[in-house]
PDB file of N, CA and C in Angstrom:
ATOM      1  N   UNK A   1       7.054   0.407  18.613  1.00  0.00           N
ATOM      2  CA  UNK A   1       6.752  -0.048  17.272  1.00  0.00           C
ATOM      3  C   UNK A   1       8.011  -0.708  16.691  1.00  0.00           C
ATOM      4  N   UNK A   2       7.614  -1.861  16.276  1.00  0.00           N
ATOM      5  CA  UNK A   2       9.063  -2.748  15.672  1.00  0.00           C
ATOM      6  C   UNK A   2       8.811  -2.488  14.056  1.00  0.00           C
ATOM      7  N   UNK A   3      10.372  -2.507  13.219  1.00  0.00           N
ATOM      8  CA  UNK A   3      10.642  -2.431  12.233  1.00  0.00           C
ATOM      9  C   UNK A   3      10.884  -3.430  11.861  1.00  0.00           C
ATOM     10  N   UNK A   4      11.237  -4.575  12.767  1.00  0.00           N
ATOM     11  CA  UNK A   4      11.897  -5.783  11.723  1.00  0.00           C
ATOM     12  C   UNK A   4      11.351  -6.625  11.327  1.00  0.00           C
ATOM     13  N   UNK A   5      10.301  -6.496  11.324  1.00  0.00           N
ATOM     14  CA  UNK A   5       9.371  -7.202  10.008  1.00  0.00           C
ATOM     15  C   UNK A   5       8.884  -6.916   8.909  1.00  0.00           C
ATOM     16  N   UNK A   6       9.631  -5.368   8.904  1.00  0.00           N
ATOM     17  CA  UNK A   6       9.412  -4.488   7.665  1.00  0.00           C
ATOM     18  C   UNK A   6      10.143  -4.947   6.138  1.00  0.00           C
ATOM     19  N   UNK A   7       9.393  -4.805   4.975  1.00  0.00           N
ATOM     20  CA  UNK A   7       9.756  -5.222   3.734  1.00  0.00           C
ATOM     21  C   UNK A   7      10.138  -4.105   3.145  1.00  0.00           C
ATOM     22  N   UNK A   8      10.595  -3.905   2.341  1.00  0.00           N
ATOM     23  CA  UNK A   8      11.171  -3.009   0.911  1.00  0.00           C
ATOM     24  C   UNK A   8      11.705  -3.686  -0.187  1.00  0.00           C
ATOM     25  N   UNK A   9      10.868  -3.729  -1.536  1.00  0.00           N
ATOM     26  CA  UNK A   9      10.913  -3.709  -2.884  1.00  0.00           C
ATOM     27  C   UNK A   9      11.704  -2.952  -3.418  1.00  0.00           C
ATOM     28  N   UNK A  10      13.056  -3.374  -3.817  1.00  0.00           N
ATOM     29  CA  UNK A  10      13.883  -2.679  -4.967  1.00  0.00           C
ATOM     30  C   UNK A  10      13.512  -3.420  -6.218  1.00  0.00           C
ATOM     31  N   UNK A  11      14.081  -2.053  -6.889  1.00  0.00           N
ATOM     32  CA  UNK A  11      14.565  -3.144  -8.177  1.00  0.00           C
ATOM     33  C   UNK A  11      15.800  -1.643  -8.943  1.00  0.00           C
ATOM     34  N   UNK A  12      16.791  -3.026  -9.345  1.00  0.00           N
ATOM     35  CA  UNK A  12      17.935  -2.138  -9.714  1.00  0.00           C
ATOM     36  C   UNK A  12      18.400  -2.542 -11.319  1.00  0.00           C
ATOM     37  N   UNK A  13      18.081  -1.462 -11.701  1.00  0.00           N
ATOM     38  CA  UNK A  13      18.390  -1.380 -13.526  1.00  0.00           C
ATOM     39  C   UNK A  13      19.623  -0.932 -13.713  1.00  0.00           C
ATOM     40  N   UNK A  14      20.573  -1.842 -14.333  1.00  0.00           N
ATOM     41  CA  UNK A  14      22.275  -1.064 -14.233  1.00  0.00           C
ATOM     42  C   UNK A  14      21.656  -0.070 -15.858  1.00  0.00           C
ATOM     43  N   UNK A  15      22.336   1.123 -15.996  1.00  0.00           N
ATOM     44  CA  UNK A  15      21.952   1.410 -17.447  1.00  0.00           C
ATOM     45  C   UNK A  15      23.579   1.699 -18.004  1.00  0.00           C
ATOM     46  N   UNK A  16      24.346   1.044 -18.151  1.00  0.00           N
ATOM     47  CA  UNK A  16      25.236   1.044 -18.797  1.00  0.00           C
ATOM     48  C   UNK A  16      25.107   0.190 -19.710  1.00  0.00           C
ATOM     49  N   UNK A  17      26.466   0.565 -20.678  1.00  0.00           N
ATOM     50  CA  UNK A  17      25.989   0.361 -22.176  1.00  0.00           C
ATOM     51  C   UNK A  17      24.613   0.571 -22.401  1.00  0.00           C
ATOM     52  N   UNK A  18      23.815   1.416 -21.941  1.00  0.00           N
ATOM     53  CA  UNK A  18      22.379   1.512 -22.595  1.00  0.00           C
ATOM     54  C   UNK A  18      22.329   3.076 -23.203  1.00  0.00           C
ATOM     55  N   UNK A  19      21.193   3.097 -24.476  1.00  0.00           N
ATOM     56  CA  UNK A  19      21.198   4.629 -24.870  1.00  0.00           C
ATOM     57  C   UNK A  19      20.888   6.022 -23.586  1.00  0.00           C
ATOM     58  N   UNK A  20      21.334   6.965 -24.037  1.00  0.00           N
ATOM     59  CA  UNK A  20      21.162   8.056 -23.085  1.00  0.00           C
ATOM     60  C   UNK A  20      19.573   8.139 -22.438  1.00  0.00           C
ATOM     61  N   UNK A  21      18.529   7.972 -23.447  1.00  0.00           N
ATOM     62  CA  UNK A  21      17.164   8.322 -23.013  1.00  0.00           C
ATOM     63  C   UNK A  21      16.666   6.678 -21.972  1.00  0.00           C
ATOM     64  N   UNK A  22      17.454   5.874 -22.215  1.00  0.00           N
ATOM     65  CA  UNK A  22      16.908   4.629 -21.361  1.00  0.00           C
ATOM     66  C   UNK A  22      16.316   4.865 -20.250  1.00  0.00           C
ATOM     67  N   UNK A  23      17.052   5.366 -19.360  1.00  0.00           N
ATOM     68  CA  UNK A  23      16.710   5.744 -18.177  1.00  0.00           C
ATOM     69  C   UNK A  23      15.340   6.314 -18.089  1.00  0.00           C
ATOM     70  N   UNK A  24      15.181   7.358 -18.750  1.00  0.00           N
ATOM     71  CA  UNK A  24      13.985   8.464 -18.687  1.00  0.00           C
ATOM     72  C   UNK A  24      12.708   7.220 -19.110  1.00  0.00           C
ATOM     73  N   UNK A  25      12.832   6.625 -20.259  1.00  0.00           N
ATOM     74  CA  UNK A  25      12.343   5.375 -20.511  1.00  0.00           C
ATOM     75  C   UNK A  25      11.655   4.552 -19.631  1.00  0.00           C
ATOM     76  N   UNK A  26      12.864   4.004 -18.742  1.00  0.00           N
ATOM     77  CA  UNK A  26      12.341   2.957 -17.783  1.00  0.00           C
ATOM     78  C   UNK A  26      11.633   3.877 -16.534  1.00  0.00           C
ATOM     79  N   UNK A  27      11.469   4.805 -16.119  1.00  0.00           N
ATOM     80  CA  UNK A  27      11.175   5.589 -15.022  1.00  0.00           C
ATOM     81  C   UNK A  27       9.929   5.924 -15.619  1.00  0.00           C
ATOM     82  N   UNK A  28       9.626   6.356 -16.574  1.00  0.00           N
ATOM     83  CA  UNK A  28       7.959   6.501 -17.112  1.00  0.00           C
ATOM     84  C   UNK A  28       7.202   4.949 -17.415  1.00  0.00           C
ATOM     85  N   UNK A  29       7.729   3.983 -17.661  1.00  0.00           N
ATOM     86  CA  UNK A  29       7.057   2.587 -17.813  1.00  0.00           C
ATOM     87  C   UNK A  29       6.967   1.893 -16.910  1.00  0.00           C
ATOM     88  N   UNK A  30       8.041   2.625 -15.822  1.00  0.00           N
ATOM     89  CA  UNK A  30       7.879   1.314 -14.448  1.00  0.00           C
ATOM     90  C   UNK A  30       7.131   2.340 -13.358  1.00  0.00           C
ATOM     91  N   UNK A  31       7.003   3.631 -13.422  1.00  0.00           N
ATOM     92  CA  UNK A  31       6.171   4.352 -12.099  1.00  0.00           C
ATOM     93  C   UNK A  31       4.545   3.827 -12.969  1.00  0.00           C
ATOM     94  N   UNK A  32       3.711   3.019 -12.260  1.00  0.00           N
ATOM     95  CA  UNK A  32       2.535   2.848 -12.405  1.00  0.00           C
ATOM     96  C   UNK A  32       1.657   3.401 -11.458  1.00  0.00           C
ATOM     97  N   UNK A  33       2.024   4.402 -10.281  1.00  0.00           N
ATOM     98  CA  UNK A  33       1.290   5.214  -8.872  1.00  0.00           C
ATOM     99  C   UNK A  33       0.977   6.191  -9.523  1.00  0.00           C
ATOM    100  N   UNK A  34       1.970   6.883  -9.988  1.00  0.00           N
ATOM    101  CA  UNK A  34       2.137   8.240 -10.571  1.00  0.00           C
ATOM    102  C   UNK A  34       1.844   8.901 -11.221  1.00  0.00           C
ATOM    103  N   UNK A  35       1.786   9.393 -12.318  1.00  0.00           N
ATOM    104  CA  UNK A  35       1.760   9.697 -13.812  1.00  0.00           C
ATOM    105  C   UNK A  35       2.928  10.550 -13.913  1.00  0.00           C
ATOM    106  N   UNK A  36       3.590  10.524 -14.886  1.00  0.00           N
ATOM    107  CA  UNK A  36       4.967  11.095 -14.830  1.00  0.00           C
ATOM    108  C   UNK A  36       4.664  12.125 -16.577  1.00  0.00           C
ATOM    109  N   UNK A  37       4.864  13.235 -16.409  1.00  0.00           N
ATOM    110  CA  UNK A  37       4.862  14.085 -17.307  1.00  0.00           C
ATOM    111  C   UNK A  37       5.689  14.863 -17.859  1.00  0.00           C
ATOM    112  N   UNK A  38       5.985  15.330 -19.329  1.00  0.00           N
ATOM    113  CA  UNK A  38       6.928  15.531 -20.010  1.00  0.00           C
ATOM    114  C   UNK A  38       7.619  17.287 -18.873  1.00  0.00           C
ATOM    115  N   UNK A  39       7.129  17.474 -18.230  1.00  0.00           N
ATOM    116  CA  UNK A  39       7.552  18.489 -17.019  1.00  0.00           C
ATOM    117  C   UNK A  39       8.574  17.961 -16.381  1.00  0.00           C
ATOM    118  N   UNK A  40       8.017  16.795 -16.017  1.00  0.00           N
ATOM    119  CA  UNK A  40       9.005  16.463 -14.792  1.00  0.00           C
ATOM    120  C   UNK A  40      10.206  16.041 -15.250  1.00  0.00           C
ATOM    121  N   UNK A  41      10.543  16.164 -16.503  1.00  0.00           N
ATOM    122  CA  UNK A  41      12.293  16.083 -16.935  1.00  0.00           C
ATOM    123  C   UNK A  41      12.592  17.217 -17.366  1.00  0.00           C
ATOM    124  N   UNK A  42      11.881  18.558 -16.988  1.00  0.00           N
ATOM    125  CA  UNK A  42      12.576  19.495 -18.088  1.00  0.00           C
ATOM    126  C   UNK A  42      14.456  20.058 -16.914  1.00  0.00           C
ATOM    127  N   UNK A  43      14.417  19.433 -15.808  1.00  0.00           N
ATOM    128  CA  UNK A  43      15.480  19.474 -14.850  1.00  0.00           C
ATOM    129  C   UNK A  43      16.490  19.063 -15.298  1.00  0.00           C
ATOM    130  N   UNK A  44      16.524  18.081 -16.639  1.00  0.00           N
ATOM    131  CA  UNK A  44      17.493  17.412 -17.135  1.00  0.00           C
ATOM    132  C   UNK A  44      17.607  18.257 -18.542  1.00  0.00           C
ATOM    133  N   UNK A  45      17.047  18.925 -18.762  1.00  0.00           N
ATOM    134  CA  UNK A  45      17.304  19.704 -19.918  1.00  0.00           C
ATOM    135  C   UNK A  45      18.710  20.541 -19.867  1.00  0.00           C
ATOM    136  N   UNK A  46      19.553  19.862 -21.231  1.00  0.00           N
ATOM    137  CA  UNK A  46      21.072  20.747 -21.014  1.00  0.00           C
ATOM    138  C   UNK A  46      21.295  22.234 -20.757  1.00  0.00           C
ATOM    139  N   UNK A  47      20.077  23.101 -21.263  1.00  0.00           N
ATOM    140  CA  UNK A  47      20.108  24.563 -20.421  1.00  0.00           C
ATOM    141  C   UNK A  47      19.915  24.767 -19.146  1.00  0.00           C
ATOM    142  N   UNK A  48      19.145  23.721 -18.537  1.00  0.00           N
ATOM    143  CA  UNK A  48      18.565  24.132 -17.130  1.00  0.00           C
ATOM    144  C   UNK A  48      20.168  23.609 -16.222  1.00  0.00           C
ATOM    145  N   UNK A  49      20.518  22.335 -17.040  1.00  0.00           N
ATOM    146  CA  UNK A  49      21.658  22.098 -16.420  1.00  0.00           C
ATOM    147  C   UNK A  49      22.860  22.877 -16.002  1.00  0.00           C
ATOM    148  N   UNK A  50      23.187  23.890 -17.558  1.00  0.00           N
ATOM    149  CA  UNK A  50      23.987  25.203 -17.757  1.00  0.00           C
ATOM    150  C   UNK A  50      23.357  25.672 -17.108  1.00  0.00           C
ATOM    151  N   UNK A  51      22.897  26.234 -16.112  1.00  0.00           N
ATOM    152  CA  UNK A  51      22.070  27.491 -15.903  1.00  0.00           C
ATOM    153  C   UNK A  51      22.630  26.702 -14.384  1.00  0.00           C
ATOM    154  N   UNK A  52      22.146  25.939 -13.914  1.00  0.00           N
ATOM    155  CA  UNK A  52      22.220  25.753 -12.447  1.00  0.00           C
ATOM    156  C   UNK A  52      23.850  25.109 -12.089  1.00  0.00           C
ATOM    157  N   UNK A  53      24.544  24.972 -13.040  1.00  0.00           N
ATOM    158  CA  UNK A  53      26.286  24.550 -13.073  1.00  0.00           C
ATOM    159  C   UNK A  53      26.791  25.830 -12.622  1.00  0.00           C
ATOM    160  N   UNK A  54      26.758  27.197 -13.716  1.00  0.00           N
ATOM    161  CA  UNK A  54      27.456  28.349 -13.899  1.00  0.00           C
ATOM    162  C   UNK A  54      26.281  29.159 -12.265  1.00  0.00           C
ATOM    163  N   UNK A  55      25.420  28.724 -11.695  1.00  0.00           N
ATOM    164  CA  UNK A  55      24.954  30.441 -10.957  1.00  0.00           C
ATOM    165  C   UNK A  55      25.274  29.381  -9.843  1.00  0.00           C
ATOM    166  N   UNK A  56      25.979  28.438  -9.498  1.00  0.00           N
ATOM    167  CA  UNK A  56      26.367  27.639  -8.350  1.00  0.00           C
ATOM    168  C   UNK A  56      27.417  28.772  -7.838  1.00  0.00           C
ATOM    169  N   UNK A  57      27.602  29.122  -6.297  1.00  0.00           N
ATOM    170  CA  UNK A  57      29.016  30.022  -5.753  1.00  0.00           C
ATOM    171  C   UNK A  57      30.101  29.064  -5.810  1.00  0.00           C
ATOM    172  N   UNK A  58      31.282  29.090  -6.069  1.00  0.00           N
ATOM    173  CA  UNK A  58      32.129  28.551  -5.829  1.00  0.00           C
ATOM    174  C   UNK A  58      32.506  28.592  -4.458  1.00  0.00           C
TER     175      UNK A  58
END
């Protein structure tokens, strides 16, 4: 089986200088497969963040 006729679609959003929520933004307006739900960011929530920083072993 050959690969090299294989395609892949990027697309690359720099988000600098952009507000903090941009990101989260463009990832719910551009997944159109998916449905993306207010769940699937609670990973970015600053407690969950504290929580999985501090029980990391050094």
């Amino acid at each position: 089986m050959s690969t090299a006729l294989g395609r892949v679609l990027i697309r690359l959003i720099s988000l600098e200088d952009c507000p903090d929520s941009f990101g989260d933004q463009v990832t719910v307006s551009m997944n159109t497969q998916n449905p993306i739900e207010e769940r699937d960011f609670k990973s970015r929530d600053p407690l969950q963040i504290g929580l999985r920083t501090t029980s990391l072993c050094p």
